[in-house]
C-alpha atoms as a PDB file:
ATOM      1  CA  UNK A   1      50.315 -50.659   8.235  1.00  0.00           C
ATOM      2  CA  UNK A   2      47.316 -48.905   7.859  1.00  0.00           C
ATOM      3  CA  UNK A   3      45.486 -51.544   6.581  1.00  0.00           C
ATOM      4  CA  UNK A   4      46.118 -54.132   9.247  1.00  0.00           C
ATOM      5  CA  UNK A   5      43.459 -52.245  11.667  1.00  0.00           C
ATOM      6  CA  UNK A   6      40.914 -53.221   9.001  1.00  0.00           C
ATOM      7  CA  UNK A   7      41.873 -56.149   8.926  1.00  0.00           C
ATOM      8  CA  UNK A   8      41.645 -56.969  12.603  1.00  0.00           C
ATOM      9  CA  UNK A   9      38.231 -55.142  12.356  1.00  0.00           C
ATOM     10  CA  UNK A  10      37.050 -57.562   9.382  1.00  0.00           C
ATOM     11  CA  UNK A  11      37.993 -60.576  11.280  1.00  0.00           C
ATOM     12  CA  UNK A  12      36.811 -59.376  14.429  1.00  0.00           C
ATOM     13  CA  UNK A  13      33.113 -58.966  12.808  1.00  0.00           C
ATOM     14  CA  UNK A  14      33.341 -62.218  11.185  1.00  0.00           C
ATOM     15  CA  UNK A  15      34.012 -63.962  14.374  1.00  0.00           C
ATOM     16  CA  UNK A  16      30.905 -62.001  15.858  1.00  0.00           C
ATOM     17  CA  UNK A  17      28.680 -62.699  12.751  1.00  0.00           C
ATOM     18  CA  UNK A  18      29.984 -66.621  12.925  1.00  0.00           C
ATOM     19  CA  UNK A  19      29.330 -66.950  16.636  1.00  0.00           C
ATOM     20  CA  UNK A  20      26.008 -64.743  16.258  1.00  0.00           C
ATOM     21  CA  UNK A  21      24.610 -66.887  13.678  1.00  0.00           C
ATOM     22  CA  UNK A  22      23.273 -69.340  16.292  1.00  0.00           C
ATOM     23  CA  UNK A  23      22.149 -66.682  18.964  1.00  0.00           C
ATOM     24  CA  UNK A  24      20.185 -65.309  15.835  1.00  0.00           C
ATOM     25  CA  UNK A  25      18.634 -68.746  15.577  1.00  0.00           C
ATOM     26  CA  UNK A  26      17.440 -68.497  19.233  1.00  0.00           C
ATOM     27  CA  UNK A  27      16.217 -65.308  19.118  1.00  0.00           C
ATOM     28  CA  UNK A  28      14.665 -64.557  15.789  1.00  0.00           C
ATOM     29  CA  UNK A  29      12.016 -66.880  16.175  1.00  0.00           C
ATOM     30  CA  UNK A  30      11.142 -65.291  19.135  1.00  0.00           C
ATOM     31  CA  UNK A  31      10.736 -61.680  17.090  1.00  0.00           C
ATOM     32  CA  UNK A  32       8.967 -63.458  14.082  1.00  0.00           C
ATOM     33  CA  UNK A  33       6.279 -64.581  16.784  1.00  0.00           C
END
C-alpha cells in the first residue's frame, strides 16, 4: 500500500514533464535570448 502513493506521484510528474515538454519549447527560447 505504501508504495501506491509513489506511484501516483511518479505518474503524476511524468504526465507534467510529458505535457511540459512543449511549454518548455515555447518558453526556453525566450530565456536563451
Amino acid at each position: 500500500m505504501g508504495l501506491e502513493p509513489n506511484i501516483l506521484v511518479l505518474l503524476g510528474t511524468i504526465l507534467i514533464l510529458g505535457m511540459g515538454e512543449e511549454l518548455w519549447m515555447r518558453f526556453v527560447p525566450k530565456y536563451l535570448e
